[in-house]
C-alpha atoms as a PDB file:
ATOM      1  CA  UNK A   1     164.293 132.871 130.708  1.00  0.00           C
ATOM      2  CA  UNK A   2     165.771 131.605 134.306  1.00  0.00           C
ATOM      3  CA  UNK A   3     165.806 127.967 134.183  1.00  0.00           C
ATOM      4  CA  UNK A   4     162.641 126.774 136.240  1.00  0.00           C
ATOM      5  CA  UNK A   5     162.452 123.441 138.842  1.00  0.00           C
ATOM      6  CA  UNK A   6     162.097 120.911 135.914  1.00  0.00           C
ATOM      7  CA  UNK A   7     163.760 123.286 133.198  1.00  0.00           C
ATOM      8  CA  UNK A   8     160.292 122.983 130.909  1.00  0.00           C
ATOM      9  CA  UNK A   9     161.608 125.858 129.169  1.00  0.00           C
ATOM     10  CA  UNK A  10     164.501 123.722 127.514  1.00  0.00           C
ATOM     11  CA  UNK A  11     161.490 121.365 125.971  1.00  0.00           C
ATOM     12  CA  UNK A  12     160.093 121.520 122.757  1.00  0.00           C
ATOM     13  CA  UNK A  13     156.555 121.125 124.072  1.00  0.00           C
ATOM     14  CA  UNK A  14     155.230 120.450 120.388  1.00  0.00           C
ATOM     15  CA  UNK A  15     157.501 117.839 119.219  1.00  0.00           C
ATOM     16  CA  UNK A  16     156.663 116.148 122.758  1.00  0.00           C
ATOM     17  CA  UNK A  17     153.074 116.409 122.139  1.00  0.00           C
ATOM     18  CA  UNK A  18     153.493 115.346 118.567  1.00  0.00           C
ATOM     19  CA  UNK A  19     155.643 111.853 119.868  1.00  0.00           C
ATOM     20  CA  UNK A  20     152.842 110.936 122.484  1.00  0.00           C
ATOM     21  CA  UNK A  21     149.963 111.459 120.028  1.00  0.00           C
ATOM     22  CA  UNK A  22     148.172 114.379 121.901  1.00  0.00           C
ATOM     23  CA  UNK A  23     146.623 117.420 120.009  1.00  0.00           C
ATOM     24  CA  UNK A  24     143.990 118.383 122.352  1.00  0.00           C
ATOM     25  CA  UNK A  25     143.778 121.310 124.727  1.00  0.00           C
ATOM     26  CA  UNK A  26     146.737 122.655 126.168  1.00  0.00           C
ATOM     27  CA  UNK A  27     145.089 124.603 129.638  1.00  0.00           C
ATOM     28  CA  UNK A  28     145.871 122.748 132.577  1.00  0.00           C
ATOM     29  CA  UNK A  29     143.039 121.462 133.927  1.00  0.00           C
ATOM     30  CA  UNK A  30     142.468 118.160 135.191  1.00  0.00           C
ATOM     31  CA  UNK A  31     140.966 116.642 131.747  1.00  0.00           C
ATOM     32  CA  UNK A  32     144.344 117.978 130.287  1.00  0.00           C
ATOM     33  CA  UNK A  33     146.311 115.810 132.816  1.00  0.00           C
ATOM     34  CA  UNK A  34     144.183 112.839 132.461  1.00  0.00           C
ATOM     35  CA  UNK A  35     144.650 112.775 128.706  1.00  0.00           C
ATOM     36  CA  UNK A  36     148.168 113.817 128.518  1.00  0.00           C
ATOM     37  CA  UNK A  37     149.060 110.994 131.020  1.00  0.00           C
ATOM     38  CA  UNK A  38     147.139 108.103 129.074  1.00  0.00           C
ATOM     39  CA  UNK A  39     148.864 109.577 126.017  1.00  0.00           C
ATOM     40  CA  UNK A  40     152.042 109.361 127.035  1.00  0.00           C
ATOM     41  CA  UNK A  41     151.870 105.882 128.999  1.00  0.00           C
ATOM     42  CA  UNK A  42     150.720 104.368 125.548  1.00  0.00           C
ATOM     43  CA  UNK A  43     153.051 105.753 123.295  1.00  0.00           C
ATOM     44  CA  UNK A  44     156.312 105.900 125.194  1.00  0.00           C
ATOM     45  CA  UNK A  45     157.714 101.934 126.112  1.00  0.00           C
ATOM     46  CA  UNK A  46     159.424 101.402 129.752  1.00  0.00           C
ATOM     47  CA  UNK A  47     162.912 100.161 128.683  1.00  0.00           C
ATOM     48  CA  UNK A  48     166.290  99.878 130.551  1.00  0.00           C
ATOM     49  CA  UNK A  49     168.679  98.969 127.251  1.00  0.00           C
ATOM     50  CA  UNK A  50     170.759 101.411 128.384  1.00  0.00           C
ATOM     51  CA  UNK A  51     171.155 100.329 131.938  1.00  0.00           C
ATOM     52  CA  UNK A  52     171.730  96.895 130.595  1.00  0.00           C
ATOM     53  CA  UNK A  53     174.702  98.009 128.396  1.00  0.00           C
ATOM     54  CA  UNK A  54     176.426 100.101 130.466  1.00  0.00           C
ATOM     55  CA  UNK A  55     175.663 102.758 129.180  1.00  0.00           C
ATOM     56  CA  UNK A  56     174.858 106.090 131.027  1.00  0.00           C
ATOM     57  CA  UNK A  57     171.134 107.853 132.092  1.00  0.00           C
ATOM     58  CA  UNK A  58     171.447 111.282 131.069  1.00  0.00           C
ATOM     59  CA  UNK A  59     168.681 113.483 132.919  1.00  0.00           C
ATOM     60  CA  UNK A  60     168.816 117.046 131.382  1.00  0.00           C
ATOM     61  CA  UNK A  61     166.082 117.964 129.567  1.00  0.00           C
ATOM     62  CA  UNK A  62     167.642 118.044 126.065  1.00  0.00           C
ATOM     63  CA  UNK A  63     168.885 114.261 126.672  1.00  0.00           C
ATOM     64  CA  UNK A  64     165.533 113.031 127.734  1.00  0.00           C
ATOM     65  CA  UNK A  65     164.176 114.606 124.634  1.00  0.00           C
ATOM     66  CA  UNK A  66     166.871 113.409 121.895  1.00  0.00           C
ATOM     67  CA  UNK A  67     166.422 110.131 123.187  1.00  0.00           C
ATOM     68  CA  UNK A  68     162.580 109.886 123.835  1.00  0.00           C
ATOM     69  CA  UNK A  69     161.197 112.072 121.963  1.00  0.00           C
ATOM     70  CA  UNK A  70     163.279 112.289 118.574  1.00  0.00           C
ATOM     71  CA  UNK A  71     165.268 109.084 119.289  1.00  0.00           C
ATOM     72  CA  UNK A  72     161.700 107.252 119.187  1.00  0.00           C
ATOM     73  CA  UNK A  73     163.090 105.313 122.172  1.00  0.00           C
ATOM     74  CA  UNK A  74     161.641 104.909 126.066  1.00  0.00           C
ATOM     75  CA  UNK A  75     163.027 104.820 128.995  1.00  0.00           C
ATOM     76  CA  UNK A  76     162.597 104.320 133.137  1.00  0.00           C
ATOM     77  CA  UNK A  77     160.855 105.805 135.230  1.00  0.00           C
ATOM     78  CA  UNK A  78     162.920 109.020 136.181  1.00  0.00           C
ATOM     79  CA  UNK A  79     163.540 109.503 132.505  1.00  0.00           C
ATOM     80  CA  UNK A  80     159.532 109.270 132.054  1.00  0.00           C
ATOM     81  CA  UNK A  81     158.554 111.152 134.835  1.00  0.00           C
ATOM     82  CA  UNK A  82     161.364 113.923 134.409  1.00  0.00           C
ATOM     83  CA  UNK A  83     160.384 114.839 130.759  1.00  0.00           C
ATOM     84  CA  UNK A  84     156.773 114.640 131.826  1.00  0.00           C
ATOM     85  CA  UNK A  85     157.483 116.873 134.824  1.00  0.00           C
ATOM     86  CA  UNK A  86     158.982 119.148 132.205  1.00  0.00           C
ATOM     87  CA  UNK A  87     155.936 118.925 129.633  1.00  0.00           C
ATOM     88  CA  UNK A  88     153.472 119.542 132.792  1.00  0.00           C
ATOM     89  CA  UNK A  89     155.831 122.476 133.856  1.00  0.00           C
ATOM     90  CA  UNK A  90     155.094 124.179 130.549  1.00  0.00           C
ATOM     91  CA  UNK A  91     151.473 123.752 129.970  1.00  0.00           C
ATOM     92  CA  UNK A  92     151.449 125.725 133.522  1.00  0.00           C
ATOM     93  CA  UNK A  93     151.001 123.133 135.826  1.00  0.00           C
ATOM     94  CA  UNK A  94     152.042 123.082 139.534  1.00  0.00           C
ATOM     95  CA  UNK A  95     154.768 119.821 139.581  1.00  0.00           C
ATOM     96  CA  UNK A  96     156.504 118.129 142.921  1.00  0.00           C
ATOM     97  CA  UNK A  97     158.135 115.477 142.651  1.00  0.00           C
ATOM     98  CA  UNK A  98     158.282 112.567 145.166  1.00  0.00           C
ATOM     99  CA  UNK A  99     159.873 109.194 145.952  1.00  0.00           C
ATOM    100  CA  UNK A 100     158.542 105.869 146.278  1.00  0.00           C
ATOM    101  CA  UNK A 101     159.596 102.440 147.905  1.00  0.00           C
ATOM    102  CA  UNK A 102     158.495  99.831 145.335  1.00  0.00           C
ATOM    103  CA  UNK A 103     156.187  96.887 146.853  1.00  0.00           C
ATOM    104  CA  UNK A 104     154.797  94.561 144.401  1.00  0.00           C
ATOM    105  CA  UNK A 105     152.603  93.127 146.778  1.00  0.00           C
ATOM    106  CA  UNK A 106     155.427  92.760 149.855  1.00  0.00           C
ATOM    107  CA  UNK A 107     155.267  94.904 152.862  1.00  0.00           C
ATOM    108  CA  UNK A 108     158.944  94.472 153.385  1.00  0.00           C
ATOM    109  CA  UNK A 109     160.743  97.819 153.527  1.00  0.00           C
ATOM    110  CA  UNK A 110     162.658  97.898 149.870  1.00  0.00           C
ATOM    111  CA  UNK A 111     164.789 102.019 149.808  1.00  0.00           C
ATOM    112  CA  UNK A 112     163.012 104.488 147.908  1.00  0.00           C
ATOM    113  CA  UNK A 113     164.033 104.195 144.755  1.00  0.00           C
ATOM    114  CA  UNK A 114     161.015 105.143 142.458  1.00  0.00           C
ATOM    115  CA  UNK A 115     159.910 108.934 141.014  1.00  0.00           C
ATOM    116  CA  UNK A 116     156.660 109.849 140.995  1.00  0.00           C
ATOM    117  CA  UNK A 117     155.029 113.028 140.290  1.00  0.00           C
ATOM    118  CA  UNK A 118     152.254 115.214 142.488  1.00  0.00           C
ATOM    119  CA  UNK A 119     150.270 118.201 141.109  1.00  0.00           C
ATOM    120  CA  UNK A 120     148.504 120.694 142.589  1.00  0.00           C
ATOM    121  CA  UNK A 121     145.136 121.798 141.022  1.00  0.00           C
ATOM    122  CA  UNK A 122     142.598 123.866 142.231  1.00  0.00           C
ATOM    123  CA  UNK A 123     143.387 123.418 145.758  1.00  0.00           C
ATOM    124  CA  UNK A 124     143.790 119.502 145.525  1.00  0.00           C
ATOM    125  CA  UNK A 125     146.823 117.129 144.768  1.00  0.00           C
ATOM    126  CA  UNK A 126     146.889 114.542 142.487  1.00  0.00           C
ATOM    127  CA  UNK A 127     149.446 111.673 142.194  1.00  0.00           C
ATOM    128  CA  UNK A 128     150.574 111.393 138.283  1.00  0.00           C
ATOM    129  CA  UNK A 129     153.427 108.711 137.097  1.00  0.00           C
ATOM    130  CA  UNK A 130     153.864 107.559 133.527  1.00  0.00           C
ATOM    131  CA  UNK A 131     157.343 105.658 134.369  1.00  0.00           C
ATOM    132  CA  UNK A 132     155.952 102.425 136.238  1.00  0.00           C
ATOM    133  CA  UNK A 133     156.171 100.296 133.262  1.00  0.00           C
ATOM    134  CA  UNK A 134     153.726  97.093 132.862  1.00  0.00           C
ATOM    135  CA  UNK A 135     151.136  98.569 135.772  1.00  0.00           C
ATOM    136  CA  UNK A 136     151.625 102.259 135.348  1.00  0.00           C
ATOM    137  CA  UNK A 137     148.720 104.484 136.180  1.00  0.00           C
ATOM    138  CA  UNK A 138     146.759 105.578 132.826  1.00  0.00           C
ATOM    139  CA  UNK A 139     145.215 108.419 134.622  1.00  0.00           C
ATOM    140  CA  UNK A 140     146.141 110.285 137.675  1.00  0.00           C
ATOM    141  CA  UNK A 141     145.005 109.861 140.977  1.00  0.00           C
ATOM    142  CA  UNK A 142     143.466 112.403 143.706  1.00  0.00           C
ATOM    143  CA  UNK A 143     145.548 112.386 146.883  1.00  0.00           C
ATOM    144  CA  UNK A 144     142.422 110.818 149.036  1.00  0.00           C
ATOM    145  CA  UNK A 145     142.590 107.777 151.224  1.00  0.00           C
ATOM    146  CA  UNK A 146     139.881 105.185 150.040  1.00  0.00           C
ATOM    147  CA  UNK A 147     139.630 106.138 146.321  1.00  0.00           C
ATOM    148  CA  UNK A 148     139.314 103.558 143.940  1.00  0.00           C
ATOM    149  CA  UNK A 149     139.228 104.228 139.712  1.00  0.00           C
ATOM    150  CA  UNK A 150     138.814 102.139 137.034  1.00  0.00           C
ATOM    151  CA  UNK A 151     141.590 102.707 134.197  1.00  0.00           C
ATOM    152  CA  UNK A 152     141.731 101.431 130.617  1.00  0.00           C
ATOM    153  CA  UNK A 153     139.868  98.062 132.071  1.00  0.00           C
ATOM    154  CA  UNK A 154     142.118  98.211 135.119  1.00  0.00           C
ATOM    155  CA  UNK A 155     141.290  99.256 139.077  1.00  0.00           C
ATOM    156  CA  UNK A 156     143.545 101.167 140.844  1.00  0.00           C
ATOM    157  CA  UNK A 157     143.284 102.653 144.165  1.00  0.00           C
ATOM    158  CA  UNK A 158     145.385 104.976 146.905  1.00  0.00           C
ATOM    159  CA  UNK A 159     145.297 104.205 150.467  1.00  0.00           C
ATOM    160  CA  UNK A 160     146.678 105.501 153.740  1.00  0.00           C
ATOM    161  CA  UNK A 161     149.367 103.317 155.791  1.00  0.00           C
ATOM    162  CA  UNK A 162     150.451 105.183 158.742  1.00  0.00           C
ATOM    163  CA  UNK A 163     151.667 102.313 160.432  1.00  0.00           C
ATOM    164  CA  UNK A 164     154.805 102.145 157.962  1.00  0.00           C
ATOM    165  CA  UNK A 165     157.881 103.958 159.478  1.00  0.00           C
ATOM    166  CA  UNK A 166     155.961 105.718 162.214  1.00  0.00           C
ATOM    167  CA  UNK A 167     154.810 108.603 159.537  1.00  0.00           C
ATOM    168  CA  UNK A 168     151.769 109.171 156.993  1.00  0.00           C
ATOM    169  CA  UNK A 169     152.441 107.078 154.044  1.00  0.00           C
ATOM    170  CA  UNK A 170     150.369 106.572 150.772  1.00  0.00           C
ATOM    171  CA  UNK A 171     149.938 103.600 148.973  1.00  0.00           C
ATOM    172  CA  UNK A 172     149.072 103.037 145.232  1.00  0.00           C
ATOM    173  CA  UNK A 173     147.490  99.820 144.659  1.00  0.00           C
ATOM    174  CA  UNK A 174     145.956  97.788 141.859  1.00  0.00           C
ATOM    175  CA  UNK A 175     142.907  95.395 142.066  1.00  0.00           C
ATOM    176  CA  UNK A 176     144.413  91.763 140.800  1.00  0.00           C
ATOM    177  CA  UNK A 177     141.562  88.747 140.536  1.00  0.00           C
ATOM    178  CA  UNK A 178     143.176  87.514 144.206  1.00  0.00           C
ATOM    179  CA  UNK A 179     142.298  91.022 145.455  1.00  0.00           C
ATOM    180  CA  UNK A 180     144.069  94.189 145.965  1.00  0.00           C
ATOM    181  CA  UNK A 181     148.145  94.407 145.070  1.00  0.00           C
ATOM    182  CA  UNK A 182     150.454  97.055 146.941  1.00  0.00           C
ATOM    183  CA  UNK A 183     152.550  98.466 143.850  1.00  0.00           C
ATOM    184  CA  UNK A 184     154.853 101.201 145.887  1.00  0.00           C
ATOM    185  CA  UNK A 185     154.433 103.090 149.248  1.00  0.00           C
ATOM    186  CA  UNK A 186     155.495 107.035 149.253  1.00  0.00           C
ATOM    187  CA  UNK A 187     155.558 110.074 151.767  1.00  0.00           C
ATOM    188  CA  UNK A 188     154.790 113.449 151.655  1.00  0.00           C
ATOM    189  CA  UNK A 189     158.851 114.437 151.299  1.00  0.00           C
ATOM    190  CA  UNK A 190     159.497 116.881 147.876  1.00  0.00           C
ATOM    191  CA  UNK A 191     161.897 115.165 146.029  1.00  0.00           C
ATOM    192  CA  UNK A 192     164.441 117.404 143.297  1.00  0.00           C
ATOM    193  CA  UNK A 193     165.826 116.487 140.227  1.00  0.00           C
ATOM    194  CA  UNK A 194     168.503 116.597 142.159  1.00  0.00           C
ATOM    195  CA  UNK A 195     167.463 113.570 144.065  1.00  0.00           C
ATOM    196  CA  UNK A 196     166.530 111.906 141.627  1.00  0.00           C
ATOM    197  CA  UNK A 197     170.001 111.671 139.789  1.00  0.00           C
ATOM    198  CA  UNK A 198     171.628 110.461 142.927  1.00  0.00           C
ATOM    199  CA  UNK A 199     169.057 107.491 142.400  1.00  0.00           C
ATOM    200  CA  UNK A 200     169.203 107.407 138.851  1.00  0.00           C
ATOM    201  CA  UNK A 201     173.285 106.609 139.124  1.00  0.00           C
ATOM    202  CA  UNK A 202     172.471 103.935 141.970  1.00  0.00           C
ATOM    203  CA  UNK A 203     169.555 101.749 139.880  1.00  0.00           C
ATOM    204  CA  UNK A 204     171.900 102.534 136.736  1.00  0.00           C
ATOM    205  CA  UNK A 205     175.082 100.851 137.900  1.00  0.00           C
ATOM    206  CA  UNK A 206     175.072  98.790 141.323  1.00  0.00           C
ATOM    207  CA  UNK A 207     174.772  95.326 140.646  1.00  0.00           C
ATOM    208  CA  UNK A 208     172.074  94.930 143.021  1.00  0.00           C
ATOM    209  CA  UNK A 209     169.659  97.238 140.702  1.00  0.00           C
ATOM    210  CA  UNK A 210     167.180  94.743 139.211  1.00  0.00           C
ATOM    211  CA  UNK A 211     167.668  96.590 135.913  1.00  0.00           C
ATOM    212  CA  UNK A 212     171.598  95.653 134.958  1.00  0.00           C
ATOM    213  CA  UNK A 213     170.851  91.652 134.804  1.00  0.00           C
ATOM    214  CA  UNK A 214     168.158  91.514 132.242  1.00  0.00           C
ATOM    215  CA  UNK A 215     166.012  93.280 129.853  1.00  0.00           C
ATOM    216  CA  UNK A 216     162.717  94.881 131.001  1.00  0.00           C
ATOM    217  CA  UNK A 217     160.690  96.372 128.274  1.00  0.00           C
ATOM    218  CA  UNK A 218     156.882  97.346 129.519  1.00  0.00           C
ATOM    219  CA  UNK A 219     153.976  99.250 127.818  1.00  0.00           C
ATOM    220  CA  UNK A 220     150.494  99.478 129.305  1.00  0.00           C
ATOM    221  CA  UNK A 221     147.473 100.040 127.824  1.00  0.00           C
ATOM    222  CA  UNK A 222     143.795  99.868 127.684  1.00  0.00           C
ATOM    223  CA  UNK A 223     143.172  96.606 127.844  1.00  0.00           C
ATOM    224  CA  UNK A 224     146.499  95.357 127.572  1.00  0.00           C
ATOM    225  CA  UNK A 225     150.007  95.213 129.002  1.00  0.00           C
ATOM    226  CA  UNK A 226     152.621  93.941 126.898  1.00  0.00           C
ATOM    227  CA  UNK A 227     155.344  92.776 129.156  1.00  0.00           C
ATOM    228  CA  UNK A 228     159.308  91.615 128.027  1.00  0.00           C
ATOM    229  CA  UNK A 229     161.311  90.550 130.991  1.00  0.00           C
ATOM    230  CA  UNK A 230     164.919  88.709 129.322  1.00  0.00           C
ATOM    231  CA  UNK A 231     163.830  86.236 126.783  1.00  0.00           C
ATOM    232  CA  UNK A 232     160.124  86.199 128.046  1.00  0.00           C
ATOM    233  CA  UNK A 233     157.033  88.528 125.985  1.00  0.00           C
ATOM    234  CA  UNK A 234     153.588  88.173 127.904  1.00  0.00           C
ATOM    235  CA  UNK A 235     150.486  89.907 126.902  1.00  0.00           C
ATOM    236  CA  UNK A 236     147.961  90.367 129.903  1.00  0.00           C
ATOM    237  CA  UNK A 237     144.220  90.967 129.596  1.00  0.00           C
ATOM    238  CA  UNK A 238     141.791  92.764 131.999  1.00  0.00           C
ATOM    239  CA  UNK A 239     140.658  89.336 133.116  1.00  0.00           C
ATOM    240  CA  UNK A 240     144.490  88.919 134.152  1.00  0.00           C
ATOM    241  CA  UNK A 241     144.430  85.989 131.068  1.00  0.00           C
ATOM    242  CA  UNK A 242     148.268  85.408 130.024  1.00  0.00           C
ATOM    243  CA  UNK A 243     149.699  84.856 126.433  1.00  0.00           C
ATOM    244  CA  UNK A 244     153.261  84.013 127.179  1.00  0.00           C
ATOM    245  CA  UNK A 245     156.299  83.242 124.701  1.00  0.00           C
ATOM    246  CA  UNK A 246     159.581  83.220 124.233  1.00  0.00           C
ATOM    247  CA  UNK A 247     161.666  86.218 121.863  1.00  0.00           C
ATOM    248  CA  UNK A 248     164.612  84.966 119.961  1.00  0.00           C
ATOM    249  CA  UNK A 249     167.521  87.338 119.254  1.00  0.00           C
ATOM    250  CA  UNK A 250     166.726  87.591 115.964  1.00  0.00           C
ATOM    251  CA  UNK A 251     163.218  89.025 116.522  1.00  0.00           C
ATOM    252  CA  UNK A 252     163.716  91.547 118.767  1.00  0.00           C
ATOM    253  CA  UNK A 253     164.055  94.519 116.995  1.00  0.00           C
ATOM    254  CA  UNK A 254     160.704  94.003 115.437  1.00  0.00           C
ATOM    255  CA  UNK A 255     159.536  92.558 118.690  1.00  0.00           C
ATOM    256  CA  UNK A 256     160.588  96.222 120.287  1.00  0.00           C
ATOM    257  CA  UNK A 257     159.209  98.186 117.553  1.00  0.00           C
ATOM    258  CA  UNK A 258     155.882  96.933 117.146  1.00  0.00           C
ATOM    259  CA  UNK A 259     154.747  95.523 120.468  1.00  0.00           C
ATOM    260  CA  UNK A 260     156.375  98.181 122.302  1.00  0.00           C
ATOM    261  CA  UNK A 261     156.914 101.264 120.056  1.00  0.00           C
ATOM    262  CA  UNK A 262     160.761 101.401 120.442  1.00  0.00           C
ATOM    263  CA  UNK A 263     162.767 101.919 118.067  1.00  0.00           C
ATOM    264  CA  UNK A 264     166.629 101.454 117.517  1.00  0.00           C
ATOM    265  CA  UNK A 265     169.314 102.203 115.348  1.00  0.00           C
ATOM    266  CA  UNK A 266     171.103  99.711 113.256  1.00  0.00           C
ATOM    267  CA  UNK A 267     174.268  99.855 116.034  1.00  0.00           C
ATOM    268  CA  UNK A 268     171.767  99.467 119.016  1.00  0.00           C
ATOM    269  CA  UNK A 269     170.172  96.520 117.669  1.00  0.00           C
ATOM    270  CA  UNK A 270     173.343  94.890 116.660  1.00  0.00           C
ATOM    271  CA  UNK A 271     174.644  95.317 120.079  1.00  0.00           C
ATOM    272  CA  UNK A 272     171.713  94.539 122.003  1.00  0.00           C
ATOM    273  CA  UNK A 273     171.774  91.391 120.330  1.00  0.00           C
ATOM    274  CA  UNK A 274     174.722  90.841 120.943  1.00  0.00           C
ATOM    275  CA  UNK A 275     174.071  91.024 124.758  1.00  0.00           C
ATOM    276  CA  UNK A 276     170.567  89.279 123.691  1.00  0.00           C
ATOM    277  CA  UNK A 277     171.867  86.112 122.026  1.00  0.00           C
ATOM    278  CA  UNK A 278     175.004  85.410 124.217  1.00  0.00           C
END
């Protein structure tokens, strides 16, 4: 089999479906989509352990699926949205991939540094990304200016912003009690796996990447988002209510495993606490 534009055919599509929880139907439609998408957000955590101990983001197929799907552990978001691409690819869907310049709720122009995926179904495009950690998407969106969708107890929306770098830009937003937050701006641009390894080795080791400093460990939900940034674990409601503590070293293994579903070998946790406790 020639090796295809996300190289689906070197995933074992059952032992993927098996990790996220999903045993429903396999045609690709959009109900397929919308359910494999929730699945995955929920069971796969947003982690950058690796990132933080130098270690490096390995992007092949077989990689992403040692370490996410049998390694039990998560990853960021081209790791997500690269073995998803590759799962979509196989259950005959019609993947693109495209890059994002990450907002948060500032209009200032950040570099595009965040994968996305779009697919193409029955003459319409949809925007689908399970790698945006604490405010990922559950569900994914139509490519239509004005739509608004209520996810898992959470509002999200996609808007048009042609006023940003003179071209047609889309905007993904979600609906916080203070009104509507920007979360990344993208164009209509294909992006490769290609690209996305030249931005995978720039967020993976320049010291400007906001994931070598400190641990960010993020799993959405409905109804929740479980959030660890360094020392720091907050659980979020729908009502935007915060439960905030602090992890010790100690705890964090369990801390990973149960309010985030990631798991790590004895060495891992040894040496993340190492890096943890210092």
């Amino acid at each position: 089999m020639s090796e295809s534009a996300w190289s689906g055919e070197q995933l074992d599509l059952d032992a993927y479906l098996a990790r996220i929880g999903y045993a429903g139907d396999r045609a690709p439609t959009l109900e397929t989509l919308r359910a494999v998408q929730a699945a995955h957000v929920t069971a796969i955590g947003f982690e950058n352990i690796d990132v933080l101990l130098g270690r490096p983001v390995a992007l092949d197929v077989p990689s992403l699926q040692d370490k996410l799907v049998s390694g039990g552990r998560g990853g960021y978001c081209y790791e997500h949205n690269l073995l998803f691409a590759a799962a979509l690819e196989r259950l005959g869907f019609v993947v693109s991939g495209l890059g994002a310049r990450i907002r948060m709720g500032d209009d200032k122009v950040r570099p595009t540094t965040h994968a996305l995926l779009k697919v193409r179904l029955d003459g319409a495009d949809w925007i689908t990304d399970v790698g945006f950690g604490g405010e990922a998407l559950l569900a994914p969106l139509p490519l239509r200016a004005g739509y608004q969708e209520r996810q898992g107890g959470w509002t999200f929306g996609i808007e048009r912003d042609d006023t940003a770098d003179g071209e047609p830009t889309w905007v993904v937003r979600s609906l916080h009690p203070e009104g509507w937050f920007d979360l990344y701006s993208f164009g209509a641009e294909p992006r490769h796996a290609v690209d996305f390894a030249v931005l995978n080795h720039y967020m993976a080791g320049h010291p400007r990447s906001p994931f070598v400093q400190r641990l960010v460990v993020q799993r959405p939900d409905h109804g929740l988002r479980r959030t660890l940034i360094g020392t720091e674990l907050t659980l979020t409601g729908t009502d935007y209510s915060r439960d905030v503590r602090e992890v010790a070293a100690a705890e964090l293994p369990r801390v990973l495993a149960e309010v985030f579903r990631v798991a790590l070998t004895d060495a891992d946790e040894k040496t993340l606490a190492g890096w943890y406790g210092r």
